[in-house]
N, C-alpha and C. Protein backbone atom coordinates (compact mmCIF):
# COMPACT_ATOMS: atom_id res chain seq x y z
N UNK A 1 0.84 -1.17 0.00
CA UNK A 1 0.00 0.00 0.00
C UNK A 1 0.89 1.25 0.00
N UNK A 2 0.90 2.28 -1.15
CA UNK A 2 1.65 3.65 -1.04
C UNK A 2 1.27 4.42 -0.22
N UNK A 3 2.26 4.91 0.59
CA UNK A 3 2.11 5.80 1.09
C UNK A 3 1.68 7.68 1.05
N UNK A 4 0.99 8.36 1.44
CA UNK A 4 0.55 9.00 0.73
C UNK A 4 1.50 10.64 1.03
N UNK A 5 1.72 11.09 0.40
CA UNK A 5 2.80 12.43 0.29
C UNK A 5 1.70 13.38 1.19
N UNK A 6 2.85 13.94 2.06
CA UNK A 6 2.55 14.84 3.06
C UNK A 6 3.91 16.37 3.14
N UNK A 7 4.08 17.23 3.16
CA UNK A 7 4.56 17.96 3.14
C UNK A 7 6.29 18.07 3.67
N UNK A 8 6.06 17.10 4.61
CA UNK A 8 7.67 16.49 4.64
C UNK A 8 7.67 15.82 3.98
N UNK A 9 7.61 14.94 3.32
CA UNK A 9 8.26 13.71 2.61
C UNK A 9 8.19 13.76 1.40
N UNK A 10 7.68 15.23 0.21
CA UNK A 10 6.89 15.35 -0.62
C UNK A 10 9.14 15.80 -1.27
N UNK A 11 8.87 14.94 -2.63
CA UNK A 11 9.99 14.78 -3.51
C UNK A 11 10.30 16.36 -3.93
N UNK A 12 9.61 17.03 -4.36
CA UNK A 12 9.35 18.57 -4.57
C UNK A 12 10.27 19.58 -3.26
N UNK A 13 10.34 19.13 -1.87
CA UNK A 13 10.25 19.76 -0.84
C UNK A 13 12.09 20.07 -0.93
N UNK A 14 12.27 18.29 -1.67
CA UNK A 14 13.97 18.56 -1.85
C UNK A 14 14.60 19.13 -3.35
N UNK A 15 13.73 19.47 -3.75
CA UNK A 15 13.85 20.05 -5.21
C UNK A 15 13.73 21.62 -4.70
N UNK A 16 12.77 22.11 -3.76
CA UNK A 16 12.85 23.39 -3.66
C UNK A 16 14.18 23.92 -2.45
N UNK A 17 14.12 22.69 -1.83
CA UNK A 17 15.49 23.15 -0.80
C UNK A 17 16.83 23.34 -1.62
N UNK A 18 16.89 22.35 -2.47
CA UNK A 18 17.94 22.22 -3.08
C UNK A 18 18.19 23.67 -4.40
N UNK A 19 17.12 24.34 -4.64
CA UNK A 19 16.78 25.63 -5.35
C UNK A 19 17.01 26.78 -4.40
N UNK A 20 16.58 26.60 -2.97
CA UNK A 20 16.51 28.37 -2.23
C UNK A 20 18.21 27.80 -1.69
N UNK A 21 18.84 26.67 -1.46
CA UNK A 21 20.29 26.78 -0.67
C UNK A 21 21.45 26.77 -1.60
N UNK A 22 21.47 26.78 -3.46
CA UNK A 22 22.14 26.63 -4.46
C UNK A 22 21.79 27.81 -4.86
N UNK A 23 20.91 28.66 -5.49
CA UNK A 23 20.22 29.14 -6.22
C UNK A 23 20.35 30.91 -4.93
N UNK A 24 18.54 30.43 -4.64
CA UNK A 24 18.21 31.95 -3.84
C UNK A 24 19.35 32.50 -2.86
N UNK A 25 19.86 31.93 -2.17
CA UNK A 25 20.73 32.24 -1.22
C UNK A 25 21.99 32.87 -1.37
N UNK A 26 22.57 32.58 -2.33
CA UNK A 26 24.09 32.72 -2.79
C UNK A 26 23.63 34.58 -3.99
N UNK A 27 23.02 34.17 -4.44
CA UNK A 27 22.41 35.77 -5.36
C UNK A 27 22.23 36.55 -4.65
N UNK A 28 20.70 36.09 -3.31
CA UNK A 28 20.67 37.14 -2.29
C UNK A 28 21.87 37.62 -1.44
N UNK A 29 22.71 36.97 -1.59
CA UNK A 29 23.79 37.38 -0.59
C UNK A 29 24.37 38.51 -1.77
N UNK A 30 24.90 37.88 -2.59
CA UNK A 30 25.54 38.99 -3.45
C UNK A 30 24.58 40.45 -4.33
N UNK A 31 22.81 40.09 -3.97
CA UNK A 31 22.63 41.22 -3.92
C UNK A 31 22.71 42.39 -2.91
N UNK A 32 22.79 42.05 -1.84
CA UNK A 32 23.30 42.21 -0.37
C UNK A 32 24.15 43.01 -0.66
N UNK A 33 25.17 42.50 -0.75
CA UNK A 33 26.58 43.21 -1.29
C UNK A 33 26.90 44.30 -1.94
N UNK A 34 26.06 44.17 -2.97
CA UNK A 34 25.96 45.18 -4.36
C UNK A 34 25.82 46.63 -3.43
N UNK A 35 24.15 46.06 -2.65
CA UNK A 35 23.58 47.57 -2.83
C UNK A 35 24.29 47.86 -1.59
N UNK A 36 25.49 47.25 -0.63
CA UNK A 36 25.83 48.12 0.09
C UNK A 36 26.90 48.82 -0.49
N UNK A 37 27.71 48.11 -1.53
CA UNK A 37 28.64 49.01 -2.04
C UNK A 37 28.05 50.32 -2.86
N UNK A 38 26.85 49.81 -3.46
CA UNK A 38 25.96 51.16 -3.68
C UNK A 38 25.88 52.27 -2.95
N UNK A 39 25.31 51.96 -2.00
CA UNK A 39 25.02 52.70 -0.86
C UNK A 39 26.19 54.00 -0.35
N UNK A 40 27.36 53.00 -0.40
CA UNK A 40 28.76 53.56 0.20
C UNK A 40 28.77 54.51 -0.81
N UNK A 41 28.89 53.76 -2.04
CA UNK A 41 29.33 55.37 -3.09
C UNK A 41 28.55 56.09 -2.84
N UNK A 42 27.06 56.04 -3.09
CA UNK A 42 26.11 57.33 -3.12
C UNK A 42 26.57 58.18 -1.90
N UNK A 43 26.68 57.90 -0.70
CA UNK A 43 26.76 58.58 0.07
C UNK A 43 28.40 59.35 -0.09
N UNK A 44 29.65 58.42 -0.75
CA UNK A 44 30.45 59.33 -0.77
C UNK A 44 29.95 60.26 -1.92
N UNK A 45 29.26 59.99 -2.60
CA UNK A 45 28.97 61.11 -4.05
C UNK A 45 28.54 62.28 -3.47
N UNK A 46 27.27 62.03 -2.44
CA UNK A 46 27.18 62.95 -1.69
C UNK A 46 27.26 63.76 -0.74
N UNK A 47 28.60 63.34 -0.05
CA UNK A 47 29.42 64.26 0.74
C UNK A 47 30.10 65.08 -0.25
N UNK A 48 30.86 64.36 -1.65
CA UNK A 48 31.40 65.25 -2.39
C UNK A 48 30.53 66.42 -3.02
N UNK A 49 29.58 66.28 -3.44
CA UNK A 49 28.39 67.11 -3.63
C UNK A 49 28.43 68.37 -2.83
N UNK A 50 28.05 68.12 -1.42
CA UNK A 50 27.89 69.01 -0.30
C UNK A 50 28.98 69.76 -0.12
N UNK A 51 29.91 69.72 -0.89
CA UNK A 51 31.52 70.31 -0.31
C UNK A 51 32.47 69.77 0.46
N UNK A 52 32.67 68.42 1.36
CA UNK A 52 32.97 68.02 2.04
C UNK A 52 33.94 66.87 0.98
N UNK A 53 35.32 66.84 0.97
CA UNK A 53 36.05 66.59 0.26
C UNK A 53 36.28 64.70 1.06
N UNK A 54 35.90 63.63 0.57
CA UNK A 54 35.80 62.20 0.98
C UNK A 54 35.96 61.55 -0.63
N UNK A 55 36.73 60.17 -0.35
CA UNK A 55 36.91 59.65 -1.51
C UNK A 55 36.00 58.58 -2.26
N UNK A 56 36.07 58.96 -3.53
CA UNK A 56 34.18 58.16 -4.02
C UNK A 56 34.52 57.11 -3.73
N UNK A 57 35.64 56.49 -4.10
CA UNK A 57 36.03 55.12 -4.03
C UNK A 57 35.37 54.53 -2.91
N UNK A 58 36.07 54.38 -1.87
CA UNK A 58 35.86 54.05 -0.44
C UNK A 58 35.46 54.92 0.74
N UNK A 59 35.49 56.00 0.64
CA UNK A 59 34.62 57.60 1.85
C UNK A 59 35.77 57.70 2.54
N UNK A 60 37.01 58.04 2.38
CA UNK A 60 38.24 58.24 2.97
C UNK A 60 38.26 59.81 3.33
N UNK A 61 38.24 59.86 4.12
CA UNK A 61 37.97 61.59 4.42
C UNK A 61 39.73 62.01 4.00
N UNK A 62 39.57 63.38 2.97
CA UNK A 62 40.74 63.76 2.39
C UNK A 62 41.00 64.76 2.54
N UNK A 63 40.15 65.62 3.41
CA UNK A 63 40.43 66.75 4.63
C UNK A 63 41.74 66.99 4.50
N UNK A 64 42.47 67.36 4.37
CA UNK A 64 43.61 68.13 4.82
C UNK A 64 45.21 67.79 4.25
N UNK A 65 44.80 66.69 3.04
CA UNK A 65 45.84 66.13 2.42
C UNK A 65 46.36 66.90 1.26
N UNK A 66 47.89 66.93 1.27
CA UNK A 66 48.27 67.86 0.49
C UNK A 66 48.45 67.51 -1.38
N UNK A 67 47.84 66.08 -1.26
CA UNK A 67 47.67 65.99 -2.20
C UNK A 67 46.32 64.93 -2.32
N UNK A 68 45.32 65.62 -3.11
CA UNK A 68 44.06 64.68 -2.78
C UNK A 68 43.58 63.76 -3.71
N UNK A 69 45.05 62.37 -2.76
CA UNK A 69 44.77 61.01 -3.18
C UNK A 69 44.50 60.04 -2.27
N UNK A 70 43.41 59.45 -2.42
CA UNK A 70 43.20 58.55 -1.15
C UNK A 70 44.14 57.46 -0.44
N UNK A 71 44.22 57.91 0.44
CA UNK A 71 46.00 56.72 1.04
C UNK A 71 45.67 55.73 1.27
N UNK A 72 43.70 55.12 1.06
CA UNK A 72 43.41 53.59 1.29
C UNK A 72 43.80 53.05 0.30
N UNK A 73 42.94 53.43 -1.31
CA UNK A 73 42.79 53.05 -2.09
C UNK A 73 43.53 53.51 -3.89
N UNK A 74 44.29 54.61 -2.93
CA UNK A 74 44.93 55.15 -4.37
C UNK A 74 44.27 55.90 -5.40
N UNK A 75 42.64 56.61 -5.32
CA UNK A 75 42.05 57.11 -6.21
C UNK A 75 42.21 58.74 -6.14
N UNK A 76 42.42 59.30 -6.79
CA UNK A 76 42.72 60.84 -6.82
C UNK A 76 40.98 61.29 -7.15
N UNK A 77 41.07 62.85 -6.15
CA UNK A 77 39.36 63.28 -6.10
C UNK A 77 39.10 63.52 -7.57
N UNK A 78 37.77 63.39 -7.93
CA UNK A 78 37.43 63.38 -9.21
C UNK A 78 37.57 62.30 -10.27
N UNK A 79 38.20 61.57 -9.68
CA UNK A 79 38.07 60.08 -10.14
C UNK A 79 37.77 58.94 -9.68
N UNK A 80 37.32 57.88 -10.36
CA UNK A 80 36.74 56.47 -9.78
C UNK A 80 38.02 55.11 -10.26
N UNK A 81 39.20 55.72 -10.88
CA UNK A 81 39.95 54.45 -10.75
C UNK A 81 41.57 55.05 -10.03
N UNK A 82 42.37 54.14 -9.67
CA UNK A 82 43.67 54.34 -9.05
C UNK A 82 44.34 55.20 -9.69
N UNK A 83 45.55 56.00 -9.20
CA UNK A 83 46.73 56.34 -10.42
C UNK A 83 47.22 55.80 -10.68
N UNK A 84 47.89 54.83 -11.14
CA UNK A 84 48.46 53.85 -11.26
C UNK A 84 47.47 53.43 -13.11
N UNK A 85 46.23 53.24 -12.69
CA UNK A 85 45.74 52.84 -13.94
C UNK A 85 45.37 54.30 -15.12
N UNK A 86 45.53 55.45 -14.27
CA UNK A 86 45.44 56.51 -15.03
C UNK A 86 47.09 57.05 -16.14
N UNK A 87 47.87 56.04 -15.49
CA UNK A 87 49.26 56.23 -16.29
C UNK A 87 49.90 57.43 -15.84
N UNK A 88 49.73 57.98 -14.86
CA UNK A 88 50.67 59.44 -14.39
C UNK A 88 51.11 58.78 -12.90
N UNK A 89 52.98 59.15 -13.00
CA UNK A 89 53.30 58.98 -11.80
C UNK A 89 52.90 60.15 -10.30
N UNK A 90 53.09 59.83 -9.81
CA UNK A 90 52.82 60.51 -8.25
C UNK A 90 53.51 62.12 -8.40
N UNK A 91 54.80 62.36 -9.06
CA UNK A 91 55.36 63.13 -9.24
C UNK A 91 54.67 64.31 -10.31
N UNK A 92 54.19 63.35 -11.32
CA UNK A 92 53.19 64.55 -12.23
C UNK A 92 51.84 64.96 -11.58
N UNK A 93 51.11 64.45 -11.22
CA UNK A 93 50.37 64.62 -10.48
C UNK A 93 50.32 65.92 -9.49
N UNK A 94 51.58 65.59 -8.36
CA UNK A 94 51.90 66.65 -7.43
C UNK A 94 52.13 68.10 -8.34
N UNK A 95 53.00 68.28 -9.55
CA UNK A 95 53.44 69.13 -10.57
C UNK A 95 51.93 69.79 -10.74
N UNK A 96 51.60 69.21 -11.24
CA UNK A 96 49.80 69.39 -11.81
C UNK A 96 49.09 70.61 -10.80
N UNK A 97 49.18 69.77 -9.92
CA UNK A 97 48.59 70.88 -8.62
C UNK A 97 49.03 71.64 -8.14
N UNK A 98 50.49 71.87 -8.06
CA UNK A 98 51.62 72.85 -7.30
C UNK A 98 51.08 74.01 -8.48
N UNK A 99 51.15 73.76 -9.94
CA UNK A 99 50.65 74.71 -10.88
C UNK A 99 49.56 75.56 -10.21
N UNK A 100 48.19 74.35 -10.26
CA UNK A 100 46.99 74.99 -10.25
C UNK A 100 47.05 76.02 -9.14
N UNK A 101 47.91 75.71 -7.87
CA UNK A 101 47.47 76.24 -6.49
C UNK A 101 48.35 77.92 -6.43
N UNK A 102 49.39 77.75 -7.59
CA UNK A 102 50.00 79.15 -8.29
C UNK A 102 48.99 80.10 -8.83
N UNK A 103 48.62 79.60 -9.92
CA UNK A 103 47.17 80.13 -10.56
C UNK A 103 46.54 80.97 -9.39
N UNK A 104 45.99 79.95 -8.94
CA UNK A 104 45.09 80.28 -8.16
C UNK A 104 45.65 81.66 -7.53
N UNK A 105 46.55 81.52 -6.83
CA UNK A 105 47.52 82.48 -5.78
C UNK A 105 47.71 83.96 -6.19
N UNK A 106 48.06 83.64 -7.95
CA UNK A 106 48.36 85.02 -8.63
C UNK A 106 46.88 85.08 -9.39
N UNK A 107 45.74 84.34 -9.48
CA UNK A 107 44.52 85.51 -9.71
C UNK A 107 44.00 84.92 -9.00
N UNK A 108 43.23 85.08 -7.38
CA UNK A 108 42.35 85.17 -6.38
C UNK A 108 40.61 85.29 -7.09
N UNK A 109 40.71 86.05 -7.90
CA UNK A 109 39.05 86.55 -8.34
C UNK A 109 38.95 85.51 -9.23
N UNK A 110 39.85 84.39 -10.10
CA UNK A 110 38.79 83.98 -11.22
C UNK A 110 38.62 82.61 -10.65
N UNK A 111 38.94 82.47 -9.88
CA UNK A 111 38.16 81.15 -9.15
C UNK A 111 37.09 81.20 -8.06
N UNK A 112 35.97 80.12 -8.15
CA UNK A 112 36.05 80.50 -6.75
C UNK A 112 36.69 79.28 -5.95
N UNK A 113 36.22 80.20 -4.43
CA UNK A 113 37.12 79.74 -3.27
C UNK A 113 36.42 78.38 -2.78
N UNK A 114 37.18 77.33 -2.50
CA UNK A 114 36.17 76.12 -2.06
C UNK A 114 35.63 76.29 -0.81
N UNK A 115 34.51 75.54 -0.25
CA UNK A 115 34.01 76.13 1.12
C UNK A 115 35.09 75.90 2.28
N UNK A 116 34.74 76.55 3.04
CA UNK A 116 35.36 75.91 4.36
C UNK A 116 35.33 74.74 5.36
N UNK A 117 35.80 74.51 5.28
CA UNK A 117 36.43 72.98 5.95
C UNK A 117 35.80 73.21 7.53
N UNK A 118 34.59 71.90 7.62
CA UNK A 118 34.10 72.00 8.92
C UNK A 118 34.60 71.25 10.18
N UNK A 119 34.49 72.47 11.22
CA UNK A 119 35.23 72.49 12.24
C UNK A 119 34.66 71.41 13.05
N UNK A 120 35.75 70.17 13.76
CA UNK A 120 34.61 69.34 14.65
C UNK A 120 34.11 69.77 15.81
């Protein structure tokens, strides 16, 4: 006499386990992931936004660095990949800005001034 399928013993029950612990689980985790790395950028996008100088890459606060490259991750502000993959050594770079911060020095009026750096 067969026995009759009940909700444990039902062939299906290991077809769907074997679907949410292969399948659902391993995606959900890595959608997990995604949107927190999402998350992280947006919010560094929008500290940079607000004036508050943090690196998109990873939110490395770059406050006060004399040259603004992130010392976690190597990304210079205004960009989303390393120097290293941008092909300019550390030395041009620094050149680059020692310029701009001349500029700046000898005409005051055609820039403007970035905000001020908040006090903790």
């Amino acid at each position: 006499m067969p026995t009759a399928y009940t909700w444990f013993n039902s062939p299906w029950l290991a077809v769907f386990g074997a679907f949410l612990v292969f399948v659902l689980l391993p995606f959900g985790l890595l959608f997990l992931v995604a949107l927190a790395r999402a998350a992280r950028r947006w919010r560094a996008a929008r500290r940079v936004r607000d004036g508050i100088s943090f690196c998109v890459r990873c939110g490395y606060d770059l406050r006060g660095l004399d040259l603004p490259r992130c010392p976690e991750c190597g990304v210079l502000r205004g960009f989303t990949v390393p120097l290293e993959d941008l092909g300019l050594t550390e030395t041009e770079i620094r050149a680059g800005f020692a310029r701009m911060r001349a500029r700046r020095a000898a005409d005051p009026g055609s820039h403007p001034s970035p905000p001020p750096a908040a006090s903790p």
